[in-house]
Protein backbone atom coordinates (compact mmCIF):
# COMPACT_ATOMS: atom_id res chain seq x y z
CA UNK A 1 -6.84 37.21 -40.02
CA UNK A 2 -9.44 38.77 -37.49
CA UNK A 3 -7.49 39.26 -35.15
CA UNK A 4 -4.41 40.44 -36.17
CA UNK A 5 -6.85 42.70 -38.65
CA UNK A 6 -4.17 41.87 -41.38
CA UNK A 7 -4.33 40.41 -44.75
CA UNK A 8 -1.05 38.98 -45.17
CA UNK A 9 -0.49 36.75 -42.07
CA UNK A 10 3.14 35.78 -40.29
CA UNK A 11 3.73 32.00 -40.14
CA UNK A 12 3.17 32.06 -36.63
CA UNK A 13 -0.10 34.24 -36.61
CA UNK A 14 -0.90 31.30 -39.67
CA UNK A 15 0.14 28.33 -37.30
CA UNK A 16 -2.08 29.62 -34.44
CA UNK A 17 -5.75 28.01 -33.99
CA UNK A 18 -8.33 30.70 -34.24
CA UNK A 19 -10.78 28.89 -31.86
CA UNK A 20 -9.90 30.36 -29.28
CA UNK A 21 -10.29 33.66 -29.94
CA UNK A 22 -13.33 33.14 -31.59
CA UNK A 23 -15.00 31.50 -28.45
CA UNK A 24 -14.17 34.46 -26.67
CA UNK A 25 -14.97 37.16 -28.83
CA UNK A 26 -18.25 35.55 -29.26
CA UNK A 27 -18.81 35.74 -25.67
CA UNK A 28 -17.87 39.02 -25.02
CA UNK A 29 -20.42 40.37 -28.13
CA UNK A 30 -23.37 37.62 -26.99
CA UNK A 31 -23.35 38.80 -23.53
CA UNK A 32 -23.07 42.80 -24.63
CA UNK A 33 -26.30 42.26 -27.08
CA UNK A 34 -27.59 39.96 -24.65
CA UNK A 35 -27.99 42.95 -21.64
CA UNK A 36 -29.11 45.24 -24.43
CA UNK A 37 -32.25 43.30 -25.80
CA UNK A 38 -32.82 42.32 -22.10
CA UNK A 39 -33.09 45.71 -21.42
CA UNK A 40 -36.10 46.04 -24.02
CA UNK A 41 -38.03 43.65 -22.16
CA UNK A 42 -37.71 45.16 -18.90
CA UNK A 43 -38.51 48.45 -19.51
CA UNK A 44 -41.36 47.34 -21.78
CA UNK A 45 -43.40 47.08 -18.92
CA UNK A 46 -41.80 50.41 -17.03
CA UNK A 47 -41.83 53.13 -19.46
CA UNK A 48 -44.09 54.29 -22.19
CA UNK A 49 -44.12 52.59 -25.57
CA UNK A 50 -43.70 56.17 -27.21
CA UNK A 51 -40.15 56.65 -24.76
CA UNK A 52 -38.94 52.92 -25.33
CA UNK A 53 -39.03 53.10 -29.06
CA UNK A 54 -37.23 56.67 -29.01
CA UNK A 55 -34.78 56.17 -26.88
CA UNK A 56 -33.71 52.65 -27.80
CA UNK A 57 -33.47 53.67 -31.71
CA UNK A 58 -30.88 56.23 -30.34
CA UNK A 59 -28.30 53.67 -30.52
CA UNK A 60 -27.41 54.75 -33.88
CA UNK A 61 -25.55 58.15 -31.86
CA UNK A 62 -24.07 55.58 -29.79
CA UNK A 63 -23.00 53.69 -32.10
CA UNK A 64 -21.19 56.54 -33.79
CA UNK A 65 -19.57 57.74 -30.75
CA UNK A 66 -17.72 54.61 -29.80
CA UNK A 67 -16.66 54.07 -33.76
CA UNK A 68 -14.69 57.54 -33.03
CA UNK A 69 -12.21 56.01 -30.45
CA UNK A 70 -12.32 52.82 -31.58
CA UNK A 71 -12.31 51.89 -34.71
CA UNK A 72 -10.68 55.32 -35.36
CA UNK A 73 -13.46 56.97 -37.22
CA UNK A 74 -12.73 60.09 -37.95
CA UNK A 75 -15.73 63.08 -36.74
CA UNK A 76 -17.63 64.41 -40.06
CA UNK A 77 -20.07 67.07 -39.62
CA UNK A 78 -22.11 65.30 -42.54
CA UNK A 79 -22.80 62.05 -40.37
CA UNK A 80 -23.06 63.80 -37.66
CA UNK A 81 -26.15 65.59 -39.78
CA UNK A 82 -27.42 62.52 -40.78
CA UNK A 83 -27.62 60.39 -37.70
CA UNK A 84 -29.31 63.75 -36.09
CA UNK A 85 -32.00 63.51 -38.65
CA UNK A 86 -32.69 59.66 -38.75
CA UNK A 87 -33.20 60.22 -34.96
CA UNK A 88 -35.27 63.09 -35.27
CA UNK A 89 -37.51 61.05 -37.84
CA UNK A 90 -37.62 58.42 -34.99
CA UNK A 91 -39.01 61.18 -32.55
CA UNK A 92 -41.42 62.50 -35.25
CA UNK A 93 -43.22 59.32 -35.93
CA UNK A 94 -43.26 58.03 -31.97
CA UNK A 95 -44.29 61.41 -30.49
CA UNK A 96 -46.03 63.46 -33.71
CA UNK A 97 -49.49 62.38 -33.27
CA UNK A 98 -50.55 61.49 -30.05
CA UNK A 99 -49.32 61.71 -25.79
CA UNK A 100 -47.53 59.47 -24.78
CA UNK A 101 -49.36 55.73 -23.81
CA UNK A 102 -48.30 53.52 -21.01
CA UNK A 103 -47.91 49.76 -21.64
CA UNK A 104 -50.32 47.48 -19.67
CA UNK A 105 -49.88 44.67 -17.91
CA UNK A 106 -50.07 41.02 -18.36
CA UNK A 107 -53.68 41.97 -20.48
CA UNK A 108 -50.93 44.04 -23.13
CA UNK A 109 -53.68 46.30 -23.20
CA UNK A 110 -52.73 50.30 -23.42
CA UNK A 111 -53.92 52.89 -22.16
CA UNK A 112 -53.79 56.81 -22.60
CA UNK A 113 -50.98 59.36 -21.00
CA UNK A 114 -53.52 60.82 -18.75
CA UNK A 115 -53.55 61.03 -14.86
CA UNK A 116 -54.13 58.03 -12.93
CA UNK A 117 -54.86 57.39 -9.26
CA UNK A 118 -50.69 55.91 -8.82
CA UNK A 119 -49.32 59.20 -11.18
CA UNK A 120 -46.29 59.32 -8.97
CA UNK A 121 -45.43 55.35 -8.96
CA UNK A 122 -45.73 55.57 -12.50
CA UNK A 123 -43.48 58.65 -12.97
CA UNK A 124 -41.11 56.44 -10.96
CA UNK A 125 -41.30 53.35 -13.12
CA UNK A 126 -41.62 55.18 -16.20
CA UNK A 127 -38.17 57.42 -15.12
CA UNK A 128 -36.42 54.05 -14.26
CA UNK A 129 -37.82 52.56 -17.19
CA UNK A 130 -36.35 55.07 -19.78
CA UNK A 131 -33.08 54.66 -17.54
CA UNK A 132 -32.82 50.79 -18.23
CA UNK A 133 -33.46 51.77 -21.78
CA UNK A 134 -30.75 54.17 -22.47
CA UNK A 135 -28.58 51.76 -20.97
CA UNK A 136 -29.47 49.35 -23.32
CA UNK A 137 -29.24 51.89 -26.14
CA UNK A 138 -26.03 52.63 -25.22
CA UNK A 139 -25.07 48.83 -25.03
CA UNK A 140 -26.23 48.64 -28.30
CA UNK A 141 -24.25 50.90 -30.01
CA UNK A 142 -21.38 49.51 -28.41
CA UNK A 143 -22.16 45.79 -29.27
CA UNK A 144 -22.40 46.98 -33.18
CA UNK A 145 -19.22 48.75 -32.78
CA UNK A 146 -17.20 45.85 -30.49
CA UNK A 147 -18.97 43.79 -33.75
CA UNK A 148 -17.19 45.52 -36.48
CA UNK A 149 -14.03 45.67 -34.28
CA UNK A 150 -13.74 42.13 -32.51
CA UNK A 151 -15.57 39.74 -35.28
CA UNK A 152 -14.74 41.42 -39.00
CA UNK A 153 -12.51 40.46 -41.10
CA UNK A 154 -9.81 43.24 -42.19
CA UNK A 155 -10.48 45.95 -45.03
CA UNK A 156 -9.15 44.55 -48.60
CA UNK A 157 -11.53 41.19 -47.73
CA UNK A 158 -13.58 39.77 -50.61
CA UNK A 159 -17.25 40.71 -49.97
CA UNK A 160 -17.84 37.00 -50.42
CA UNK A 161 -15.69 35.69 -47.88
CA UNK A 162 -17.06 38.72 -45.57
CA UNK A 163 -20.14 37.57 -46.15
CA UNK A 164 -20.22 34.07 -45.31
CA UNK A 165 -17.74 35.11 -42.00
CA UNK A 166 -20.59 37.77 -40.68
CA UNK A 167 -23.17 34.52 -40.89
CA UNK A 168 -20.99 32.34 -38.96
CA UNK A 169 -20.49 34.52 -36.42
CA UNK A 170 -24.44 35.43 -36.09
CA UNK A 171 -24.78 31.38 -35.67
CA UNK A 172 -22.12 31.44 -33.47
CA UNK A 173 -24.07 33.89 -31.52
CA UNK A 174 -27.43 31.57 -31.34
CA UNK A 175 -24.97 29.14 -30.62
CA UNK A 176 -23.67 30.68 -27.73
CA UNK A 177 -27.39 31.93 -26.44
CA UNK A 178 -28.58 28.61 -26.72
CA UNK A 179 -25.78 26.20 -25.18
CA UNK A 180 -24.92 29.09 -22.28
CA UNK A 181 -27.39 32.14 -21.68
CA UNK A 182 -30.63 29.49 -21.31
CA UNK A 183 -29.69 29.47 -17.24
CA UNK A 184 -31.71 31.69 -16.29
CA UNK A 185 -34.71 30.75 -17.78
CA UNK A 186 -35.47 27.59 -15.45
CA UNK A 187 -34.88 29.94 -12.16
CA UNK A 188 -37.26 32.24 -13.10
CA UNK A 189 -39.64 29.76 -13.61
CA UNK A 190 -39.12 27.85 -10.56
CA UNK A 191 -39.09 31.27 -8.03
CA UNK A 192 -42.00 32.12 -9.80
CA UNK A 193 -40.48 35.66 -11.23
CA UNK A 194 -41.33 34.31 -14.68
CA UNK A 195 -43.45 31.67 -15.63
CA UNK A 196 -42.43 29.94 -19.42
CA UNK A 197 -44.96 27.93 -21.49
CA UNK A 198 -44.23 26.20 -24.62
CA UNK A 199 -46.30 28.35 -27.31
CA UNK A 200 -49.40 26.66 -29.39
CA UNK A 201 -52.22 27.88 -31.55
CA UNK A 202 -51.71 30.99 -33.36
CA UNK A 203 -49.37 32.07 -30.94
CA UNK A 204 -46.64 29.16 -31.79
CA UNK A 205 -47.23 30.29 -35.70
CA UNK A 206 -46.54 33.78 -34.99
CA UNK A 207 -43.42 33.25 -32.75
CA UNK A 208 -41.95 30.82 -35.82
CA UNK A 209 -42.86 33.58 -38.35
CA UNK A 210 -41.02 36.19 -35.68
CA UNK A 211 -37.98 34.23 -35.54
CA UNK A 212 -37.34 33.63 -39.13
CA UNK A 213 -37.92 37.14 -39.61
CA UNK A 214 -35.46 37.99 -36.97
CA UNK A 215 -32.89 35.56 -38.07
CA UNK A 216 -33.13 37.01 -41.88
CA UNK A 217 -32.42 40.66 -40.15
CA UNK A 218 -30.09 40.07 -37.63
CA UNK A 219 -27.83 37.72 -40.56
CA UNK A 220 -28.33 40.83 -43.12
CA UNK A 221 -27.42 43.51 -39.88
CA UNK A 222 -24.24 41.89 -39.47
CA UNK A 223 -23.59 41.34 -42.70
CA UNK A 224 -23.88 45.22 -43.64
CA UNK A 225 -21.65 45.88 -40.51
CA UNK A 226 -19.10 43.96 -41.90
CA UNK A 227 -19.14 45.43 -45.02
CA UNK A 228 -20.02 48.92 -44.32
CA UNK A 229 -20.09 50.56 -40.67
CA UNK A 230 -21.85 50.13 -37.67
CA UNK A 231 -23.07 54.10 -38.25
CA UNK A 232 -24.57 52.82 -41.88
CA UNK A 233 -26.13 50.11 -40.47
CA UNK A 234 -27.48 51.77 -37.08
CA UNK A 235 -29.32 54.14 -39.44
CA UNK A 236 -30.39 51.68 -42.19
CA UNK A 237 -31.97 49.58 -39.39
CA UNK A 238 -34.36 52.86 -38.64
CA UNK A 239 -35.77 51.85 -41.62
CA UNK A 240 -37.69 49.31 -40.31
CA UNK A 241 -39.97 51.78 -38.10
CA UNK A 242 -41.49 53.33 -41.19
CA UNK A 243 -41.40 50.11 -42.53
CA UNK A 244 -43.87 49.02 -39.96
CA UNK A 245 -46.18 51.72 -40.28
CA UNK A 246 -46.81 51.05 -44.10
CA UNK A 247 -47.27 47.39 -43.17
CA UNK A 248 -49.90 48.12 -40.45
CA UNK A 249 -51.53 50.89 -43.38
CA UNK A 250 -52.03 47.82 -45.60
CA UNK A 251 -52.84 45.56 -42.59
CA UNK A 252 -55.62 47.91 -40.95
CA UNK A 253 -56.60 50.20 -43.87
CA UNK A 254 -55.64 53.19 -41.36
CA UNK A 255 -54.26 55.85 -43.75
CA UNK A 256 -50.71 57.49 -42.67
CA UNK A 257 -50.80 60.15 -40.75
CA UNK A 258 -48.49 63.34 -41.29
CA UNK A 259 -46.06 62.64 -38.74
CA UNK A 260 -45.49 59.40 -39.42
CA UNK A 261 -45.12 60.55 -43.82
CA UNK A 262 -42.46 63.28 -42.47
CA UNK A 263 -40.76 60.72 -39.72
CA UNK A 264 -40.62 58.45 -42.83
CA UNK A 265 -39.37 60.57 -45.12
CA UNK A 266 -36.66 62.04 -42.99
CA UNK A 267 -34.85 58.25 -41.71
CA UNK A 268 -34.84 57.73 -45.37
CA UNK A 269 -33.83 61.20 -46.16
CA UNK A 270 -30.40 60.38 -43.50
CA UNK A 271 -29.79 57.04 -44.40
CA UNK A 272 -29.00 58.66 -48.07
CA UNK A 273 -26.94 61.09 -46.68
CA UNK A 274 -24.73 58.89 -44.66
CA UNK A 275 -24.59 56.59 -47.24
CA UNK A 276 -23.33 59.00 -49.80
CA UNK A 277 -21.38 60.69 -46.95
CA UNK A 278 -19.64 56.46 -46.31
CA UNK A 279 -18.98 56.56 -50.10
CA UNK A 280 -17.11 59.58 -50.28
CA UNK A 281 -15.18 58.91 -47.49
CA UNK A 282 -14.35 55.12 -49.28
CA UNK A 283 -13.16 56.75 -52.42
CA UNK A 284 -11.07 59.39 -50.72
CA UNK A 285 -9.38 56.15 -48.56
CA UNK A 286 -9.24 54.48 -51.76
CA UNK A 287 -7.57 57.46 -52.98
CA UNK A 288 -4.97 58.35 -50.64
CA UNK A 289 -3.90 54.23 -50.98
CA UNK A 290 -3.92 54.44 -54.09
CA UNK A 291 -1.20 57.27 -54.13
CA UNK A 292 0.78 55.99 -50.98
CA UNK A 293 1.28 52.86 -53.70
CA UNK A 294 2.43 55.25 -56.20
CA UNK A 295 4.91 56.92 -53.84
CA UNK A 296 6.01 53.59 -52.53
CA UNK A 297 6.88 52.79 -56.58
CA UNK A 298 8.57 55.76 -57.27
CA UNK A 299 10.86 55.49 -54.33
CA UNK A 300 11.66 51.59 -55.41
CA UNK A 301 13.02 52.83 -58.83
């Protein structure tokens, strides 16, 4: 049924094994999110926190571009609109109250935008940094797109069943990182690029807490995917970045800050647009079915 992208399957399609397909599909996506969040770390230590958050939340634009050609999307100047303003409300919280800070080193420490006795290595790093992120932005949007195109059931499926089909794939997808994509870890180790340490202490409790964070998002990303769009989703998942900012308000007393209330404000702002724009466009699909069916009756009698 996911592949053909059909309801109503022939008794071949039926007879074939989806396995298959499914191995390979799950591939293709794992390796395409894979080089994406890969990207993250790399230019973590490259660019500017300020530029990395920015430009990687600019997958949602990506993400809308590739659903044009294909998954046939069709170009409305009211998502268009939308997915402008999430992103702007991206740029207003990263870059509204402060320069820009580099990332430290191993120490994580950070420091401020200012001149530094290696200004020109660091323009370097910080231009090839924001590079390796777009890339990865633009991966992005394409893995949530190949997602809704490669791994989704057709329209017409049950929520239910679409539901429980989005979180098999996503364990598919540990799966797949965790029987195949560990390889590199051990040569990085061993040539010394990388060294890996089991984690303990506090940092062993964090990582857990991470990860069953993670999991809970990344099952409830794909699940919206599947039953929305990879647009909806891109800009629902912006969310999260004012989302962090009240947590660290209640976490370190620090009051919001204007930029980050407007930033705020305006991803929230977009992600009701687009989702009233994604309803309107469901009900005029639902619509036009609706009299194609009719038609189709009339032409029976």
């Amino acid at each position: 049924m996911v592949e053909s992208q059909d309801l109503h399957l022939t008794t071949r399609e039926a007879q074939k094994s989806p396995v298959a397909y499914i191995l390979r599909k799950t591939a293709f996506v794992t390796t395409a999110l894979t080089v994406a969040g890969g990207s993250w770390y790399v230019a973590i230590d490259l660019t500017s926190t300020s530029d990395l958050t920015a430009i990687y939340n600019c997958s949602a634009f990506f993400a809308y571009a590739f659903s044009i050609p294909l998954l046939g999307d069709k170009l409305r100047p009211d998502k268009i609109f939308s997915v402008a303003v999430a992103i702007a409300g991206v740029l207003i919280i990263v870059y509204g109250d402060s320069s820009p800070t580099k990332q430290g080193g191993k120490s994580g420490g950070v420091v401020g935008g200012g001149p530094t006795p290696d200004a020109n290595e660091e323009a370097r790093n910080r231009s090839l940094g924001n590079v390796i992120i777009g890339v990865g932005s633009v991966l992005y949007g394409l893995y949530e797109v190949l997602y809704k195109k490669l791994a989704c059931p057709p329209e017409g499926t049950s929520p239910t069943r679409g539901i429980i089909f989005a979180n098999t794939f996503g364990s598919l997808i540990g799966c797949f990182t965790l029987f195949v994509l560990w390889f590199p870890l051990p040569i990085l180790h061993i040539t010394g690029l990388e060294k890996f340490e089991l984690p303990h202490g506090e940092a062993a409790w964090m990582l857990f807490i991470s990860v069953l964070a993670n999991a809970s998002f990344s099952g409830s990303f794909l699940v919206l995917i599947s039953l929305t769009s990879p647009v909806l989703s891109s800009v629902a998942a912006l969310l999260t970045i004012f989302l962090v900012v009240i947590v660290a308000w209640f976490r370190t007393g620090v009051p919001l800050s204007g930029a980050a209330i407007i930033g705020g404000l305006c991803i929230v702002a977009a992600f009701c647009l687009l989702s009233w724009s994604t309803y309107k466009e469901l009900e005029e699909e639902r619509r036009k079915a609706l009299e194609d069916q009719t038609i189709l009756s009339d032409e029976d009698e």
